[in-house]
Protein backbone atom coordinates (compact mmCIF):
# COMPACT_ATOMS: atom_id res chain seq x y z
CA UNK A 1 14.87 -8.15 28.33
CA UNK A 2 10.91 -7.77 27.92
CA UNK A 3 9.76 -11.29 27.84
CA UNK A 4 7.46 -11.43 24.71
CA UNK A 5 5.08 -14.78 26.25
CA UNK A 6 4.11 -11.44 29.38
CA UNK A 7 3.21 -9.40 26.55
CA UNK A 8 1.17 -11.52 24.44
CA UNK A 9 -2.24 -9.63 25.30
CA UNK A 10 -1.18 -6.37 24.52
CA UNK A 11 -2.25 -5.38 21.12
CA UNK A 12 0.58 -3.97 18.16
CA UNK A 13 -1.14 -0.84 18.34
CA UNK A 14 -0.44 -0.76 22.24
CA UNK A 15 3.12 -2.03 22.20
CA UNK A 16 3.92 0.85 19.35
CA UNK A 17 2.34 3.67 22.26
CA UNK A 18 5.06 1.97 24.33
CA UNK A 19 7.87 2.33 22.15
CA UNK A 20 6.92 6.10 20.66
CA UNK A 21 6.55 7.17 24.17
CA UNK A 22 10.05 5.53 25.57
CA UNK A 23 11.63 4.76 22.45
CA UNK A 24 12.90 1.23 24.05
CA UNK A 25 13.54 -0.79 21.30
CA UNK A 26 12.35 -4.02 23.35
CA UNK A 27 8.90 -3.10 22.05
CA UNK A 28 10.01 -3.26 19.15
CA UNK A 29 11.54 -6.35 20.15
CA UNK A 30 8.11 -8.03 21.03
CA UNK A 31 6.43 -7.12 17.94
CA UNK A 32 8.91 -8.25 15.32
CA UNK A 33 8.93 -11.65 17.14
CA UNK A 34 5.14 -11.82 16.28
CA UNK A 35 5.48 -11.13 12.91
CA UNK A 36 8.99 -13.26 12.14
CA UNK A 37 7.78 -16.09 10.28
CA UNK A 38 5.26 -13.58 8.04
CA UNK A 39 8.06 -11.70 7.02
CA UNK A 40 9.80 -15.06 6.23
CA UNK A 41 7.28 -15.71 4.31
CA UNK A 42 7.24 -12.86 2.40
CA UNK A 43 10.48 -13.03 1.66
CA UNK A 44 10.63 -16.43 0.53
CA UNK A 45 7.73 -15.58 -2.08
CA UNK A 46 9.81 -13.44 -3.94
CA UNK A 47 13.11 -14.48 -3.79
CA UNK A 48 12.82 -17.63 -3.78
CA UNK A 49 15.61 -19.01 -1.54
CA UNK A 50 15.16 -19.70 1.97
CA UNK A 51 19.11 -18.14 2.76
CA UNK A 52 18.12 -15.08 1.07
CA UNK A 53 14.91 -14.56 2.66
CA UNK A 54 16.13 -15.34 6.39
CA UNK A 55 18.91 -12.64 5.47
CA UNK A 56 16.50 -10.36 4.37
CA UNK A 57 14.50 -10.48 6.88
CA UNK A 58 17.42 -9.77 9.51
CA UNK A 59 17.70 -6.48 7.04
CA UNK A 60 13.82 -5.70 7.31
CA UNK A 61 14.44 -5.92 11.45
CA UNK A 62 17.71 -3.22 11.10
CA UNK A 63 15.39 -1.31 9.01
CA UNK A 64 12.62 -1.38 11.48
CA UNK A 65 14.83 -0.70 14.26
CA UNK A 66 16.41 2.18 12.37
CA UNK A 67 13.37 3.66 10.82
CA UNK A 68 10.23 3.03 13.03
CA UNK A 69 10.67 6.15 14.87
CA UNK A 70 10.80 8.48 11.92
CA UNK A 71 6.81 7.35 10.70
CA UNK A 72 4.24 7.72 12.95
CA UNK A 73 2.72 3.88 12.29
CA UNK A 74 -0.92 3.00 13.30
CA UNK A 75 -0.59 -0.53 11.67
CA UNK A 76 2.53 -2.29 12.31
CA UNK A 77 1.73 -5.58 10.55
CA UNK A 78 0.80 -3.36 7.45
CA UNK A 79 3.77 -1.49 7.83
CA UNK A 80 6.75 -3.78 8.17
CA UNK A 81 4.87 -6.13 5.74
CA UNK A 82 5.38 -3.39 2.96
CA UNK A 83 8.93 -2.64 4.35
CA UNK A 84 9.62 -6.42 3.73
CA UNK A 85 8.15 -6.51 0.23
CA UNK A 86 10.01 -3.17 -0.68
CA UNK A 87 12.76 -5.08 0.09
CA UNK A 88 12.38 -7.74 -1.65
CA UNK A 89 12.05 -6.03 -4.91
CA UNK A 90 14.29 -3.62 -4.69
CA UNK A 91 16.63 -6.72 -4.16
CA UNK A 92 15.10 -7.92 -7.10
CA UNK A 93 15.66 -5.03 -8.92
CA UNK A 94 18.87 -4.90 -8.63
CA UNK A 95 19.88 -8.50 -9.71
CA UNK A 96 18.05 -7.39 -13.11
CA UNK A 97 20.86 -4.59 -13.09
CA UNK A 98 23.55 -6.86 -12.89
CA UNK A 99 25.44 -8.73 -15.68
CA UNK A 100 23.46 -11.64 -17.09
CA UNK A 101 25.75 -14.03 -16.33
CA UNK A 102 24.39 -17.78 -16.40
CA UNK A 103 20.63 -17.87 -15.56
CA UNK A 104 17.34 -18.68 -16.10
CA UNK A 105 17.03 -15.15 -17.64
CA UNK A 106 19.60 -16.57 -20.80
CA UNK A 107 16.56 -18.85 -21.42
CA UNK A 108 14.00 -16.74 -20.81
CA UNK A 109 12.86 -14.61 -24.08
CA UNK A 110 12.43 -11.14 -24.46
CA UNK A 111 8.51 -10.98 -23.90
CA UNK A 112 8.95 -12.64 -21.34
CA UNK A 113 11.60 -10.68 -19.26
CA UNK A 114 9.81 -7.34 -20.22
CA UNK A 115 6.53 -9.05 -18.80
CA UNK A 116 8.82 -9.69 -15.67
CA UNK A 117 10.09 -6.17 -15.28
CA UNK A 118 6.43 -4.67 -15.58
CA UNK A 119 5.16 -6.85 -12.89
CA UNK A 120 7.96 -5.85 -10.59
CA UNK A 121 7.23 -2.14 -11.49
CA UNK A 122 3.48 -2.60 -10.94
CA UNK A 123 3.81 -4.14 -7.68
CA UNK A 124 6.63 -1.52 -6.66
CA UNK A 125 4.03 1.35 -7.68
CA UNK A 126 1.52 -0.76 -5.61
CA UNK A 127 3.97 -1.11 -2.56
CA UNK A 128 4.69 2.89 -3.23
CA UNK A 129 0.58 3.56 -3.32
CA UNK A 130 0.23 1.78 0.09
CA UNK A 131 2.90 3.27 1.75
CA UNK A 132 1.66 7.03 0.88
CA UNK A 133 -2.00 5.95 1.34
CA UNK A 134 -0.97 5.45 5.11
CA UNK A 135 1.07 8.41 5.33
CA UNK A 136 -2.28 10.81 5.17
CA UNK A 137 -3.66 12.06 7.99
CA UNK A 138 -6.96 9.69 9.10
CA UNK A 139 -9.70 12.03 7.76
CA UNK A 140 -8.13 12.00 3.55
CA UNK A 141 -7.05 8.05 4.18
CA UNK A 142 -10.45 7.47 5.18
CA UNK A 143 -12.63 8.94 2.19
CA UNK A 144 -9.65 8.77 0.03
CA UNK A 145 -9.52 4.49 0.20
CA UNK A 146 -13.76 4.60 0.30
CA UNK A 147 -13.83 6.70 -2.80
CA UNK A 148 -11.15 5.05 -5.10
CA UNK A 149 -10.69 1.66 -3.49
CA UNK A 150 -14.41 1.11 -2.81
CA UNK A 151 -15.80 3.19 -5.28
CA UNK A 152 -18.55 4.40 -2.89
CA UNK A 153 -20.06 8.09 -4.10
CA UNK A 154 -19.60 11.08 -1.76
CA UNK A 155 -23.20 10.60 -0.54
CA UNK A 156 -22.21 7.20 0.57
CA UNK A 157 -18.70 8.81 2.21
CA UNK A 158 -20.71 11.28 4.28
CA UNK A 159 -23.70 8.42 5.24
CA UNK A 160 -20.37 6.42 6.44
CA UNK A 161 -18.02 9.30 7.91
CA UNK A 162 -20.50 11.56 9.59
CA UNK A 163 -18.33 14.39 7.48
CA UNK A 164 -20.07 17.37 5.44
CA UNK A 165 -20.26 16.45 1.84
CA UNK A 166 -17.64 19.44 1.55
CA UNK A 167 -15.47 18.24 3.83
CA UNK A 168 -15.85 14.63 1.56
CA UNK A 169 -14.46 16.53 -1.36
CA UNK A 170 -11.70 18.51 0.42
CA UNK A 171 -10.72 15.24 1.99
CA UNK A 172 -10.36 13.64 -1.24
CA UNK A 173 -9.27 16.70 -3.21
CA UNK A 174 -6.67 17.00 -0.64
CA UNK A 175 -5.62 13.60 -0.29
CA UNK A 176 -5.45 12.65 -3.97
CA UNK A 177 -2.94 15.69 -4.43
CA UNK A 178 -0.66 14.50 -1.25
CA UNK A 179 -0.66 11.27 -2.52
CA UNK A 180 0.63 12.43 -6.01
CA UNK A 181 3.06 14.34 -3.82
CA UNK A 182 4.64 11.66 -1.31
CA UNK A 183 4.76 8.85 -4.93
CA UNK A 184 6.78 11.48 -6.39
CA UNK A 185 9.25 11.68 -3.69
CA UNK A 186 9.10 7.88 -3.07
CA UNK A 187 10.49 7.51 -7.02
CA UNK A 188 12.81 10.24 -6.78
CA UNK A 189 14.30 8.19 -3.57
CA UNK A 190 14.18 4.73 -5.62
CA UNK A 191 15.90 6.73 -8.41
């Protein structure tokens, strides 16, 4: 057993080059004992019940475990953060599916649970835009997140990259279609 205290000045982005390269789950191990009581957190801030939230965070740790090598991850906070909150909604998604039995939903009124369900379908489609985003390769992430999240111009992309300007607009071009592409798939697999 990897003793996480030895380990503490090794960076996430070093402990994941351990684990891709030996696939020893302690490394794993290490880095989901950094990031327990954030996913805790998480967890607790949508559902709401401490029980619920330390169970769901034992699932986001299977899910790690049984995932992580599948994704090539650069940003493992990032990354099981959004795997936690994913969670979380989909958990809360599926209590909205169920039988209203007694609940605060009987007093709730209509406006007010369709306000509900289009803030948990924002923030999914958020959760889904993140998750894609970091799926690109570096180069279409890169001007991709400058162009639409920062709203700098392609002059400012190219001062900022060192890229051509065409390269800029591939990059983007590119990336804005994969990114349609991988949301797509990510609904059909909620669906």
């Amino acid at each position: 057993m990897l003793n996480p205290e030895k380990y503490k000045h090794i960076d996430d982005q070093q402990l994941l080059l351990h684990f891709y390269e030996d696939k020893n789950n302690e490394w794993l191990g290490i880095l989901l004992n950094r990031y327990t009581l954030l996913l805790l957190g998480v967890c607790m801030k949508y559902l709401k019940n401490e029980e619920e939230a330390k169970d769901s965070v034992q699932q986001v740790f299977l899910k790690t475990l049984t995932e992580l090598h599948k994704y090539k991850v650069d940003y493992f906070k990032s990354w099981v953060y959004m795997v936690a909150k994913n969670h979380c909604l989909m958990k809360l998604r599926d209590k909205n599916r169920l039988p209203v039995e007694i609940n605060e939903q009987l007093h709730a009124t209509a406006d007010e649970r369709a306000d509900t369900k289009k803030l948990l379908e924002n923030d999914l489609l958020v959760t889904n835009m993140e998750q894609a985003l970091s799926q690109l390769n570096k180069e279409q992430q890169q001007c991709v997140t400058l162009f639409y999240l920062h709203k700098k111009s392609y002059l400012e992309i190219v001062a900022a990259t060192g890229f051509s300007l065409l390269q800029v607009k591939s990059y983007i071009q590119n990336g804005k279609r994969n990114l349609k592409i991988m949301l797509e798939r990510l609904q059909e697999n909620e669906q």
